[in-house]
Protein backbone atom coordinates (compact mmCIF):
# COMPACT_ATOMS: atom_id res chain seq x y z
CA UNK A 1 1.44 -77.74 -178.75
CA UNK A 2 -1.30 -78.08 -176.58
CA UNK A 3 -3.79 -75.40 -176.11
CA UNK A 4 -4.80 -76.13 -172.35
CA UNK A 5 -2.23 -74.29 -169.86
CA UNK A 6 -1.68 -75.96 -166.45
CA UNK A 7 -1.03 -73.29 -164.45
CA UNK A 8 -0.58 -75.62 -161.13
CA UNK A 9 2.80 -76.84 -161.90
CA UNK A 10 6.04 -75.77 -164.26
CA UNK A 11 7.75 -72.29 -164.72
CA UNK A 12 5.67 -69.32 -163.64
CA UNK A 13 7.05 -67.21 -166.10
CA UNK A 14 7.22 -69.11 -169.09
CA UNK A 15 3.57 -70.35 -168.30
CA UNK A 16 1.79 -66.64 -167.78
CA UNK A 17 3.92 -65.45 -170.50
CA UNK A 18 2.25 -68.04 -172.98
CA UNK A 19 -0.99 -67.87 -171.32
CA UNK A 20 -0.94 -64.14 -171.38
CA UNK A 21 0.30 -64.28 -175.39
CA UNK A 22 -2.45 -65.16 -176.62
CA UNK A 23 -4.78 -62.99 -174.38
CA UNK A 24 -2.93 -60.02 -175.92
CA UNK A 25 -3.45 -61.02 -179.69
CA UNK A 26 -6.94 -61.11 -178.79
CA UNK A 27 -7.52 -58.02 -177.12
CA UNK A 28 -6.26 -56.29 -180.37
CA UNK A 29 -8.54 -58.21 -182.91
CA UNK A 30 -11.57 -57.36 -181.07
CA UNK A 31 -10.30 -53.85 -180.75
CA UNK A 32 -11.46 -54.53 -184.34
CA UNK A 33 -14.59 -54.76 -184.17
CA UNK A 34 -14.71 -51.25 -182.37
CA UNK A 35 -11.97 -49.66 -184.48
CA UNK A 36 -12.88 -50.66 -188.14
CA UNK A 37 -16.21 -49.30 -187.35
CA UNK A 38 -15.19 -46.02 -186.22
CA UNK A 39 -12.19 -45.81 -188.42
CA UNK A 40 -14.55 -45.65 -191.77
CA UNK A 41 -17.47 -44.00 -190.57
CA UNK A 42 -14.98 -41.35 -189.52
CA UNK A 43 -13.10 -40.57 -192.92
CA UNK A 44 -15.95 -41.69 -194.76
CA UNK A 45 -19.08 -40.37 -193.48
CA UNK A 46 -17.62 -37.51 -191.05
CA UNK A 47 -17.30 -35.73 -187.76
CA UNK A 48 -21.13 -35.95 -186.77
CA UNK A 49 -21.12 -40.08 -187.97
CA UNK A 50 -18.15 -40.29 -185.57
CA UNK A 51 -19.37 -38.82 -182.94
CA UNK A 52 -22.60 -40.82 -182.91
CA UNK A 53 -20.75 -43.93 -182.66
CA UNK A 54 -18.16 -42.62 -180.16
CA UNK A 55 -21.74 -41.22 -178.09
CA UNK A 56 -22.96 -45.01 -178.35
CA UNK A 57 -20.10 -46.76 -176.91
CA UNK A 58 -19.99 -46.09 -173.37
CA UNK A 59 -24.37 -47.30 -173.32
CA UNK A 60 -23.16 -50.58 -174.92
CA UNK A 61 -20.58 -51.16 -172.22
CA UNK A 62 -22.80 -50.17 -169.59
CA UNK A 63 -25.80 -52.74 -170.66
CA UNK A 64 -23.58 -55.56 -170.96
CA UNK A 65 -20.81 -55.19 -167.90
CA UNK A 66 -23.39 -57.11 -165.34
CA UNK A 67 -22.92 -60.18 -167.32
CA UNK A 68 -19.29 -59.73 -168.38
CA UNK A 69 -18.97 -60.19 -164.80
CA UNK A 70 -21.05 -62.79 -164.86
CA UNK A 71 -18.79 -64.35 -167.25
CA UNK A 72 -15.77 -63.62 -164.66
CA UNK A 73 -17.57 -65.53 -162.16
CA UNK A 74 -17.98 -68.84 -164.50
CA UNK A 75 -14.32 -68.33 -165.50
CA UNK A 76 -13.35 -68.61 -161.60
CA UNK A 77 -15.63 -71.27 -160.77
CA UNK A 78 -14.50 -73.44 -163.41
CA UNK A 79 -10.53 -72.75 -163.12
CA UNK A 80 -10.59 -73.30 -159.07
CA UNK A 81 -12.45 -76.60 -160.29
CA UNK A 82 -10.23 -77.49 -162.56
CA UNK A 83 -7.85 -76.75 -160.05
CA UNK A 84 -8.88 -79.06 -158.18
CA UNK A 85 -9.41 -81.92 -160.81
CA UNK A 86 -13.37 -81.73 -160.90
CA UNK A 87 -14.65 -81.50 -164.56
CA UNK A 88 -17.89 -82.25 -163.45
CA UNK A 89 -18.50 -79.39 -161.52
CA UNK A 90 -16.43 -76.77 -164.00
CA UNK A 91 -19.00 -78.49 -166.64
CA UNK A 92 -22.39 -77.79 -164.65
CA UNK A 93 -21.40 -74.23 -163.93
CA UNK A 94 -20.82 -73.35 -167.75
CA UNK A 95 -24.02 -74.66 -168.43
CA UNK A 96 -25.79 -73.09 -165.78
CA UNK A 97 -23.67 -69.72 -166.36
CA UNK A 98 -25.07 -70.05 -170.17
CA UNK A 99 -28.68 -70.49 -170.12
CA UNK A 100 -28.88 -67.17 -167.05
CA UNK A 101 -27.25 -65.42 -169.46
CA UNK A 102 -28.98 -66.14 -172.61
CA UNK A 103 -32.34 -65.15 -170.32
CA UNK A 104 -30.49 -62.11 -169.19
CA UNK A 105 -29.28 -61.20 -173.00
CA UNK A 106 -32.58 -61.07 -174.28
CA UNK A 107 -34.27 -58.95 -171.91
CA UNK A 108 -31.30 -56.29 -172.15
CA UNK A 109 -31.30 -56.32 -175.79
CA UNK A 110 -35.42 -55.60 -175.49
CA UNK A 111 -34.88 -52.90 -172.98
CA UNK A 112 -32.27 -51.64 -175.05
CA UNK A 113 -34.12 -51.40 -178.05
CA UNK A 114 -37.07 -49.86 -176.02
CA UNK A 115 -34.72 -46.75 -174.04
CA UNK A 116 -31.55 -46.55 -175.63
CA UNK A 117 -33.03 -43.13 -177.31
CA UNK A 118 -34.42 -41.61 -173.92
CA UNK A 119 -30.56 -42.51 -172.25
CA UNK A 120 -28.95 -41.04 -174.54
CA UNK A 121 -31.19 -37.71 -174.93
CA UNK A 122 -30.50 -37.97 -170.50
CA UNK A 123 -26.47 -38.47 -171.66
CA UNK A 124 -27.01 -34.91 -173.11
CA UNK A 125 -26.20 -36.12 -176.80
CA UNK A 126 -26.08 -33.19 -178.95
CA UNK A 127 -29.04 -32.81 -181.01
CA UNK A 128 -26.65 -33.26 -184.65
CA UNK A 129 -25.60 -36.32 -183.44
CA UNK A 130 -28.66 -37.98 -181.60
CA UNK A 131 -30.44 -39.42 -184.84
CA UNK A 132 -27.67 -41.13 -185.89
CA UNK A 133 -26.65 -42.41 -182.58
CA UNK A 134 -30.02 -43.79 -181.89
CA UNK A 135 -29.55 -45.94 -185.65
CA UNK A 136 -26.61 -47.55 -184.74
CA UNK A 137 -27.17 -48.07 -180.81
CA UNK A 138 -30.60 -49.86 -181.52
CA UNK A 139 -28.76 -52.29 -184.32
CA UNK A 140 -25.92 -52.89 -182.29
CA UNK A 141 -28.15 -54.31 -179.16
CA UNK A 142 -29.27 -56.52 -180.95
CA UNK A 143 -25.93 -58.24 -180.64
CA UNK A 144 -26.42 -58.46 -176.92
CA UNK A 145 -26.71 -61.87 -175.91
CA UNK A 146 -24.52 -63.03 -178.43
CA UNK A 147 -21.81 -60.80 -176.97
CA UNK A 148 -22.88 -61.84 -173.82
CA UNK A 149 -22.61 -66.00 -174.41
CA UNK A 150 -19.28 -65.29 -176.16
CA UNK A 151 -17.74 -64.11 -173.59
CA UNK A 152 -18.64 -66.75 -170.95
CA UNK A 153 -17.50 -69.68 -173.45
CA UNK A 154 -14.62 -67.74 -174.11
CA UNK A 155 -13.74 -66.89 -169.63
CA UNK A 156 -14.58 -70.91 -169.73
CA UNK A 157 -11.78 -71.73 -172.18
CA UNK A 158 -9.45 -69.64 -170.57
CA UNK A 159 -10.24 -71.02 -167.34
CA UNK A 160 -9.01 -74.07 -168.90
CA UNK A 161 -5.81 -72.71 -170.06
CA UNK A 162 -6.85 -72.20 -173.13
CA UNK A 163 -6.01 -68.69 -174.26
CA UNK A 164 -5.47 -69.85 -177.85
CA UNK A 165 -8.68 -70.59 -178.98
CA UNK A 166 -10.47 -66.84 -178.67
CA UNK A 167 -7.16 -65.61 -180.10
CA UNK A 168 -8.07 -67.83 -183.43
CA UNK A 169 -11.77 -66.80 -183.43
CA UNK A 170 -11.65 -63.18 -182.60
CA UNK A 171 -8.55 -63.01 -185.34
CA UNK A 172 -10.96 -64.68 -187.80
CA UNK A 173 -14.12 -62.63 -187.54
CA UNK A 174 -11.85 -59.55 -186.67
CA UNK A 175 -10.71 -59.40 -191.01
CA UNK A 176 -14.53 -60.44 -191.32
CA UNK A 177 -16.11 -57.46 -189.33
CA UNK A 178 -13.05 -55.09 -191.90
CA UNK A 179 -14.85 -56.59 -195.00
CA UNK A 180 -17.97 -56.26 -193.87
CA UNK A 181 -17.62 -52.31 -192.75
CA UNK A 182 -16.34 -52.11 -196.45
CA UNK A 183 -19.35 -53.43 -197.90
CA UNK A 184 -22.05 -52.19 -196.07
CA UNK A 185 -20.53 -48.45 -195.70
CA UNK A 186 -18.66 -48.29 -199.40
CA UNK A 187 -20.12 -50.50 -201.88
CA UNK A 188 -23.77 -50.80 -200.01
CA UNK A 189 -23.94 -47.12 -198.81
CA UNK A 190 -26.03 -47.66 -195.35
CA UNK A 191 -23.88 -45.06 -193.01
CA UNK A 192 -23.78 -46.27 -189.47
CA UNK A 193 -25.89 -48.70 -189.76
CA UNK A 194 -23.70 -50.54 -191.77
CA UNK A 195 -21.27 -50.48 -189.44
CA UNK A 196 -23.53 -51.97 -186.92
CA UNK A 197 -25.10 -54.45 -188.79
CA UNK A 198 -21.07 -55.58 -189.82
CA UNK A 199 -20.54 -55.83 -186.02
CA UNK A 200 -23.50 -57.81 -184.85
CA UNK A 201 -22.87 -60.27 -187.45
CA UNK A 202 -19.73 -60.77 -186.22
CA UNK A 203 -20.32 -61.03 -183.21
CA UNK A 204 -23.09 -63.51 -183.72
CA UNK A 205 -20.46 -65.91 -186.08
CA UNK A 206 -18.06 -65.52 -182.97
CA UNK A 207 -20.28 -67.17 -181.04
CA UNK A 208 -21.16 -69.92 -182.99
CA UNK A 209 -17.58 -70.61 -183.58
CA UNK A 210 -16.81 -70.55 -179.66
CA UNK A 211 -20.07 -72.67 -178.93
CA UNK A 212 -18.34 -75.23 -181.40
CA UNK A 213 -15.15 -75.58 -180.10
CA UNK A 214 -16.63 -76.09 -176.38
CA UNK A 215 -18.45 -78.90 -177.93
CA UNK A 216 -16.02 -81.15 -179.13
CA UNK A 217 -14.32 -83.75 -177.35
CA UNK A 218 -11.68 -84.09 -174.86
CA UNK A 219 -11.72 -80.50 -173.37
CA UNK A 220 -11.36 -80.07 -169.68
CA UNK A 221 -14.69 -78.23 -170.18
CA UNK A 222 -17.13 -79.35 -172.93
CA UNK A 223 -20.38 -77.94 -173.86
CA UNK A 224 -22.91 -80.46 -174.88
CA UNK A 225 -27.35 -79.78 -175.26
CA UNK A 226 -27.83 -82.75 -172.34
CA UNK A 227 -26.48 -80.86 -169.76
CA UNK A 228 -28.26 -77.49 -170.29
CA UNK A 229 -29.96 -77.22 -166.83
CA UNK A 230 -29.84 -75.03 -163.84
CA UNK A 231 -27.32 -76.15 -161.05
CA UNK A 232 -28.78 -73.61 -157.77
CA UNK A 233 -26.15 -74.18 -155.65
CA UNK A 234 -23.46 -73.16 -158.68
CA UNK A 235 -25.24 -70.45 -160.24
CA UNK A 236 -25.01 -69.06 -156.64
CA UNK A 237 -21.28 -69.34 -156.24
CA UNK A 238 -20.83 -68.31 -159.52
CA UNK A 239 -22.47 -65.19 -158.62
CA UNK A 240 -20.96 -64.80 -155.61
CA UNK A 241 -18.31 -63.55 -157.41
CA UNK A 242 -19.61 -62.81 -160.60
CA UNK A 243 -22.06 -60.30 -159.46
CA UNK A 244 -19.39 -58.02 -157.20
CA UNK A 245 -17.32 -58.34 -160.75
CA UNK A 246 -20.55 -57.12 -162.62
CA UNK A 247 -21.20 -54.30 -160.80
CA UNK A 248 -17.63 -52.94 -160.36
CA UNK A 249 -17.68 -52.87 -164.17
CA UNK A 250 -20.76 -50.89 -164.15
CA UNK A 251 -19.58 -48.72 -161.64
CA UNK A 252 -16.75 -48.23 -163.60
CA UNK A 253 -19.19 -47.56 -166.89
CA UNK A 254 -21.10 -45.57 -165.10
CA UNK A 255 -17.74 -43.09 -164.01
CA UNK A 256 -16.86 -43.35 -168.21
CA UNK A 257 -20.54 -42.56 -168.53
CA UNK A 258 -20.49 -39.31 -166.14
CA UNK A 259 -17.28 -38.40 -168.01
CA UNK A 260 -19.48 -38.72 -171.32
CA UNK A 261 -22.32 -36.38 -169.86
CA UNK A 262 -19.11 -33.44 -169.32
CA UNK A 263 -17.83 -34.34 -172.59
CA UNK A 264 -20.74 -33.93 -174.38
CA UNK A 265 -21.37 -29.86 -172.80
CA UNK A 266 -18.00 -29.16 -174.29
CA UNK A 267 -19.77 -29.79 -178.09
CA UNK A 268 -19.78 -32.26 -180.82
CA UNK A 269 -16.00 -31.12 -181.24
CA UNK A 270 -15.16 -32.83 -178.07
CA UNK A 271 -17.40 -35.59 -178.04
CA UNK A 272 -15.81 -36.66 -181.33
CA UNK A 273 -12.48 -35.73 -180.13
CA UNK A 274 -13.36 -38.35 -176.48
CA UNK A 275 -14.43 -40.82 -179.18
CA UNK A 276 -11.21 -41.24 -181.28
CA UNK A 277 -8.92 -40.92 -177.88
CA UNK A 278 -11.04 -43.60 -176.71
CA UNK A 279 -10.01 -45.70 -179.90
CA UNK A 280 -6.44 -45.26 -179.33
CA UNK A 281 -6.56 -45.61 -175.80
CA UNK A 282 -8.55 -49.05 -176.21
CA UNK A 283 -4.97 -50.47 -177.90
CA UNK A 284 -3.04 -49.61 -174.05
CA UNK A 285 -6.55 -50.49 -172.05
CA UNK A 286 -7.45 -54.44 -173.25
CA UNK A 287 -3.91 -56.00 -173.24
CA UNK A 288 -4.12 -54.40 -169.88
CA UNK A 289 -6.78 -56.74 -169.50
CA UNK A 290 -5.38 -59.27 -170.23
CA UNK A 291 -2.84 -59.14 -167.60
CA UNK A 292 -5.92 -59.51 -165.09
CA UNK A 293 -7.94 -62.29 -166.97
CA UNK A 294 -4.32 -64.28 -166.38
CA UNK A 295 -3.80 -63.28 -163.06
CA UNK A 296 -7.62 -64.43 -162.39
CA UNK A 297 -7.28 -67.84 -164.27
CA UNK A 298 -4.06 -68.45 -162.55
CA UNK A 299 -4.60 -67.47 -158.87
CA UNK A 300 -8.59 -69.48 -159.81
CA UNK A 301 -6.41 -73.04 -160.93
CA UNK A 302 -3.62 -72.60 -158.09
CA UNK A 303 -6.45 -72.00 -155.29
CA UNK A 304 -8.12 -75.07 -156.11
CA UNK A 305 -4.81 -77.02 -155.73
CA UNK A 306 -4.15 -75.57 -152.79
CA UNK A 307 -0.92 -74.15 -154.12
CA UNK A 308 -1.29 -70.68 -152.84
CA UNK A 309 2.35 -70.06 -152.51
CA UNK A 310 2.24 -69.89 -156.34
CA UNK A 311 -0.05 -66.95 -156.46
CA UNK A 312 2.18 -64.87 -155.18
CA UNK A 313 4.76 -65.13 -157.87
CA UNK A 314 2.42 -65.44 -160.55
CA UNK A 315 0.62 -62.00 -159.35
CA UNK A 316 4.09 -60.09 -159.48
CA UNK A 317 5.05 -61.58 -163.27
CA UNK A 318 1.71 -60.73 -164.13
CA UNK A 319 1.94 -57.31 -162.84
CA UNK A 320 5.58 -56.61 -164.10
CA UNK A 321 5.06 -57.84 -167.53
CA UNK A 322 1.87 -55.54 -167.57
CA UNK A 323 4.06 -52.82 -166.70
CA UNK A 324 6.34 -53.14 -169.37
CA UNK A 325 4.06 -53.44 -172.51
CA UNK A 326 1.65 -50.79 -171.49
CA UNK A 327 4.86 -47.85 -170.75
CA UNK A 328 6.08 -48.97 -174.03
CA UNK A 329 2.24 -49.00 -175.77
CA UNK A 330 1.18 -46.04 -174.40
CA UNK A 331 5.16 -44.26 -174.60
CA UNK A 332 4.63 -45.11 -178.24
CA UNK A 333 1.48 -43.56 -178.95
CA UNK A 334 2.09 -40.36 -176.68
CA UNK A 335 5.03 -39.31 -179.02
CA UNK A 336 3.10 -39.83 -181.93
CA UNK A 337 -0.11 -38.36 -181.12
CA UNK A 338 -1.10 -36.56 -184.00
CA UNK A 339 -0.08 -38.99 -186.42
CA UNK A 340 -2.02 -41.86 -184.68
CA UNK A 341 -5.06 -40.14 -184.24
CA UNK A 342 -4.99 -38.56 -188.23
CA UNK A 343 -5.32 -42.52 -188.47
CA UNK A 344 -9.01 -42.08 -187.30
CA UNK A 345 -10.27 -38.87 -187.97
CA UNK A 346 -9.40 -36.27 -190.66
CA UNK A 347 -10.27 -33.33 -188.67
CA UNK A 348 -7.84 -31.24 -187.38
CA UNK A 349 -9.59 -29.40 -184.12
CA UNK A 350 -10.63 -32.85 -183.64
CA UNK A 351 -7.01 -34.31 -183.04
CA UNK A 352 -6.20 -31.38 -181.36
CA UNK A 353 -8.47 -31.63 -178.78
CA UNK A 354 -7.75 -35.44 -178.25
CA UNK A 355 -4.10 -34.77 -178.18
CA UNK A 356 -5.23 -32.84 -174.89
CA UNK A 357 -6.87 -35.49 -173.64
CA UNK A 358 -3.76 -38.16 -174.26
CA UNK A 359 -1.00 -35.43 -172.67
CA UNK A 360 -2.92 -35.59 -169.73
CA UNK A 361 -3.84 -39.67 -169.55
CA UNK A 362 -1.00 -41.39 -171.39
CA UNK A 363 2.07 -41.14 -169.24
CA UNK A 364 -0.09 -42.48 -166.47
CA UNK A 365 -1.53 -45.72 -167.73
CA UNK A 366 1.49 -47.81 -166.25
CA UNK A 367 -0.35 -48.01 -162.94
CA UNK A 368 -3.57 -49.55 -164.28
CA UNK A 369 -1.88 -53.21 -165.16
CA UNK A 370 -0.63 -53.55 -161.32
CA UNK A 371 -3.89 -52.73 -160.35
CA UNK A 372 -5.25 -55.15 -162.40
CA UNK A 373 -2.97 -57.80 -161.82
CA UNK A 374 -3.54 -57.50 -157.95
CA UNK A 375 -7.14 -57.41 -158.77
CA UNK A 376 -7.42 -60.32 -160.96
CA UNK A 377 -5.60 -62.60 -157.94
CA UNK A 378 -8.35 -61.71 -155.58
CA UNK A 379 -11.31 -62.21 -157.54
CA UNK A 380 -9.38 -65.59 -158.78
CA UNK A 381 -9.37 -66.26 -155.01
CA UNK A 382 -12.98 -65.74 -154.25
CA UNK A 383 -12.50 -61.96 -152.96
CA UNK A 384 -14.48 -60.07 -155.46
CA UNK A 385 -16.46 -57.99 -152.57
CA UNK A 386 -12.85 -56.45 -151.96
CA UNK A 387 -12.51 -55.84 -155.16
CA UNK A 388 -15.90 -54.25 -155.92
CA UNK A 389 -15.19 -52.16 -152.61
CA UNK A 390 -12.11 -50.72 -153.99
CA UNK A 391 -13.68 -50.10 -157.56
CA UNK A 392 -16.59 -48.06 -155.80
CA UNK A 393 -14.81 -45.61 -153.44
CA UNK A 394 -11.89 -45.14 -156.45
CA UNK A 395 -13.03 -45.26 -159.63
CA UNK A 396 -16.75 -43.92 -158.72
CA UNK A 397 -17.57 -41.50 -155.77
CA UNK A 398 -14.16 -39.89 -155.93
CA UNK A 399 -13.96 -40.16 -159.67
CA UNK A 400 -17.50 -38.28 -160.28
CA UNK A 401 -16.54 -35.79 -156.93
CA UNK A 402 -13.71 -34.90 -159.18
CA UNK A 403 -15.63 -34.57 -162.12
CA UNK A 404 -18.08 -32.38 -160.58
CA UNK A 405 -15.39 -30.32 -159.33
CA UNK A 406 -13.48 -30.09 -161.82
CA UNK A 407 -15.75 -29.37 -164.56
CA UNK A 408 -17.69 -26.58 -162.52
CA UNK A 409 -13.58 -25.00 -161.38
CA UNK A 410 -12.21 -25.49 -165.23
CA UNK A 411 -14.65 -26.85 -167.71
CA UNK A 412 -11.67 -28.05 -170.01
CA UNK A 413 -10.74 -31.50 -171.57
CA UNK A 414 -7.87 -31.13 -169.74
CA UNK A 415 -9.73 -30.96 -166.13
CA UNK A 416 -11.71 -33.86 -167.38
CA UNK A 417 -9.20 -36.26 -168.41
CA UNK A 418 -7.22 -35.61 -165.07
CA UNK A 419 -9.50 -38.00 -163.46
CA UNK A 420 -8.60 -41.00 -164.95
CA UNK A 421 -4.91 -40.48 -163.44
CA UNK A 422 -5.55 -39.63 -160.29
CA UNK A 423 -8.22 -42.29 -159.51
CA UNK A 424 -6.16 -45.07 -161.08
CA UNK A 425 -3.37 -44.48 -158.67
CA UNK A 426 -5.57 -44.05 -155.56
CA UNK A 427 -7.33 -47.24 -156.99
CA UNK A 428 -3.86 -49.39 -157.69
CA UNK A 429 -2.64 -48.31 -154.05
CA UNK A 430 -5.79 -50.03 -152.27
CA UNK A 431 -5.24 -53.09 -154.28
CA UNK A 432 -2.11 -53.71 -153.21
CA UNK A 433 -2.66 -53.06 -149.88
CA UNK A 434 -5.87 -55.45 -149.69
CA UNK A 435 -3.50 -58.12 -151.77
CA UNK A 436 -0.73 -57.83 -149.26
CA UNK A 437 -3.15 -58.66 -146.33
CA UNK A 438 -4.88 -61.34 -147.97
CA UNK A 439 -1.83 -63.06 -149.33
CA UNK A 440 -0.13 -62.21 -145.81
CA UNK A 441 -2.99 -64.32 -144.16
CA UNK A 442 -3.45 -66.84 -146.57
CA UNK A 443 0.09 -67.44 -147.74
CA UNK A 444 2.72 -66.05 -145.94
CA UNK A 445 6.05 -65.81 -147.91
CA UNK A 446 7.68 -68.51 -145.30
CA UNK A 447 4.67 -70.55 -145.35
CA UNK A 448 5.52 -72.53 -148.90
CA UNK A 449 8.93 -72.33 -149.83
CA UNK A 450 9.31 -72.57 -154.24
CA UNK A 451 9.67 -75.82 -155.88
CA UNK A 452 11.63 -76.52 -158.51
CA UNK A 453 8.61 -76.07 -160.73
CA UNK A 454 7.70 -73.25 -158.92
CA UNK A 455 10.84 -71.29 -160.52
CA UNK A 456 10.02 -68.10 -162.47
């Protein structure tokens, strides 16, 4: 079977069901890296160890979300090239995409190094938990622009189609980054910095993996040391829409980050407590994504054909299919809450508290994959302004308004997690309607009547 996906031609269904496959069994191997971290520094080196890597995690998404959108934006270049049959151009913009972000990696990995204690004493860390935090954050930067490369050779690959590959890489150095947490936290007793040493090494073997399958031949895409230059014209488009796609993920860190500065006033209780939800809740939240990095690649390859009509139909299977696995994730997990979260932690006002936080977010998450799939069309389709508009009123300035209000009215977990909900469905309804008007304008349902091969 090939690993490529043409998404210009054949079934809609059957091809963003095996593109989106793939995309799934990755999002839950790097949930790995994350989990097996937190999993054994929880049982094994307790509540305050926990906490300090739960405290770390939203600063490491922060740093890096600029250039995961950077990576978005060389994904969509490259798929509306490939869309359009033009290797040469898909080629030059990975190339160009990889050297601004190796720059960019290093000098966030020595500002990170440099500040990461000073943000997290403004993050209101509680004092038990700061030392440890600052260990593992400053380790785990220096991971940065490997993470970083990785996951532009990886949006590259799946531009192509090829959804497969990161699957078998992240699966691979997924068991690795297990063993390694074993070593250096059981056998080697180093605490949390084990666990961050286990995950930049990982991270920096997933890489070199990636970098080596882009190199060999006969990809749509290949990566190869003679064409490492900068392309000024395609570093521009790409950050036409990479950069709107970078800062709507900081501006959604930045939200999770405001939600961390409440959190961490209700006590190391809570913080730990925000930590494991966030653990469980990263199992519903990145096969989410996946449903918009196929939505992108798809509606990215079928606008450089020129076969908009396509994007329709592709958007709705993505979105439906989204539906369905997160309502019966997240259904899962909400009527075994305890149980799940005793997977993490062995605390029990710890799973207590994060069972609040679940009753309150869980039966909601359906929303977020038709907002994502509706988003992932128009920043496949060049609109990522729109999208970064939406992003901004929704899931920022009404998200911290309600925070602020919230917290100063009720001051409970409760109160706190009630703005994920609320903004998500406020967020998913302007999606849709921006979709509808874009897709109404650019490809009106009478405009392109279904092929044969256009058939879901």
């Amino acid at each position: 079977m090939k690993k490529s996906v043409c998404m210009t031609e054949g079934p809609i269904g059957t091809t963003m069901f095996w593109f989106i496959l793939p995309l799934i069994g990755s999002s839950v191997f790097q949930q790995l890296y994350n989990t097996a971290d937190f999993f054994l520094v929880s049982n094994f080196l307790g509540t305050t160890a926990a906490a300090a890597v739960g405290a770390s995690g939203t600063l490491v998404t922060c740093t890096i979300g600029l250039f995961s959108g950077i990576a978005v934006g060389t994904s969509v270049v490259a798929a509306q090239a490939i869309g359009a049959q033009d290797a040469e151009t898909a080629d030059r913009a990975l190339h160009t995409s990889l050297l601004f972000g190796a720059a960019g990696g290093v000098v966030l990995m020595l500002l990170g190094l440099c500040f990461a204690p000073g943000i997290l004493r403004i993050l209101d860390t509680p004092a038990s938990v700061l030392p440890q935090a600052v260990v593992y954050i400053r380790i785990y930067f220096l991971s940065l622009p490997a993470s970083i490369l990785y996951n532009m050779c990886a949006g590259a690959l799946r531009a192509c189609g090829d959804s497969r590959t990161p699957l078998g890489i992240l699966a691979v150095f997924g068991v690795v980054n297990v063993l390694l947490d074993c070593l250096l936290i059981l056998v080697i007793p180093l605490g949390v910095a084990g666990a961050a040493i286990a995950t930049v090494l990982c991270q920096w073997m997933s890489l070199a993996a990636v970098l080596l399958c882009l190199s060999r031949p006969g990809r749509p895409v290949r990566l190869s040391h003679k064409m490492l230059r900068w392309d000024a014209r395609l570093l521009g488009r790409v950050l036409r829409v990479g950069l709107p796609s970078g800062i709507q993920t900081i501006v959604i860190t930045f939200s999770d980050v405001m939600v961390q500065y409440y959190i961490n006033g209700l006590g190391e209780t809570a913080v730990a407590a925000f930590a494991t939800y966030y653990k469980v809740e990263n199992f519903i939240y990145l096969p989410i994504m996946a449903f918009g990095q196929a939505s992108t690649t798809f509606a990215g390859q079928n606008m450089g054909a020129g076969q908009l009509h396509r994007i329709r139909r592709g958007t709705a299977v993505a979105a439906a299919l989204g539906v369905a696995v997160t309502a019966g994730i997240s259904g899962m997990i909400y009527l075994f809450q305890g149980t799940v979260y005793g997977w993490f932690i062995d605390d029990a006002a710890v799973i207590a508290d994060a069972m609040v936080i679940g009753a309150v977010v869980l039966p909601s998450y359906w929303v977020y994959p038709i907002m994502e799939a509706c988003g992932g069309a128009l920043r496949g389709m060049g609109y990522s302004l729109s999208s970064m508009g939406i992003i901004l009123v929704n899931l920022c300035v009404a998200r911290v308004g309600l925070l602020a209000l919230f917290s100063r009215h009720f001051h409970t977990l409760g109160a706190i997690a009630s703005v994920y909900p609320i903004t998500w469905a406020t967020a998913m309804v302007c999606f849709v309607i921006v979709y509808f008007a874009v897709m109404g304008k650019k490809a009106p349902c009478s405009a392109a009547p279904p092929s044969g091969d256009d058939r879901l």
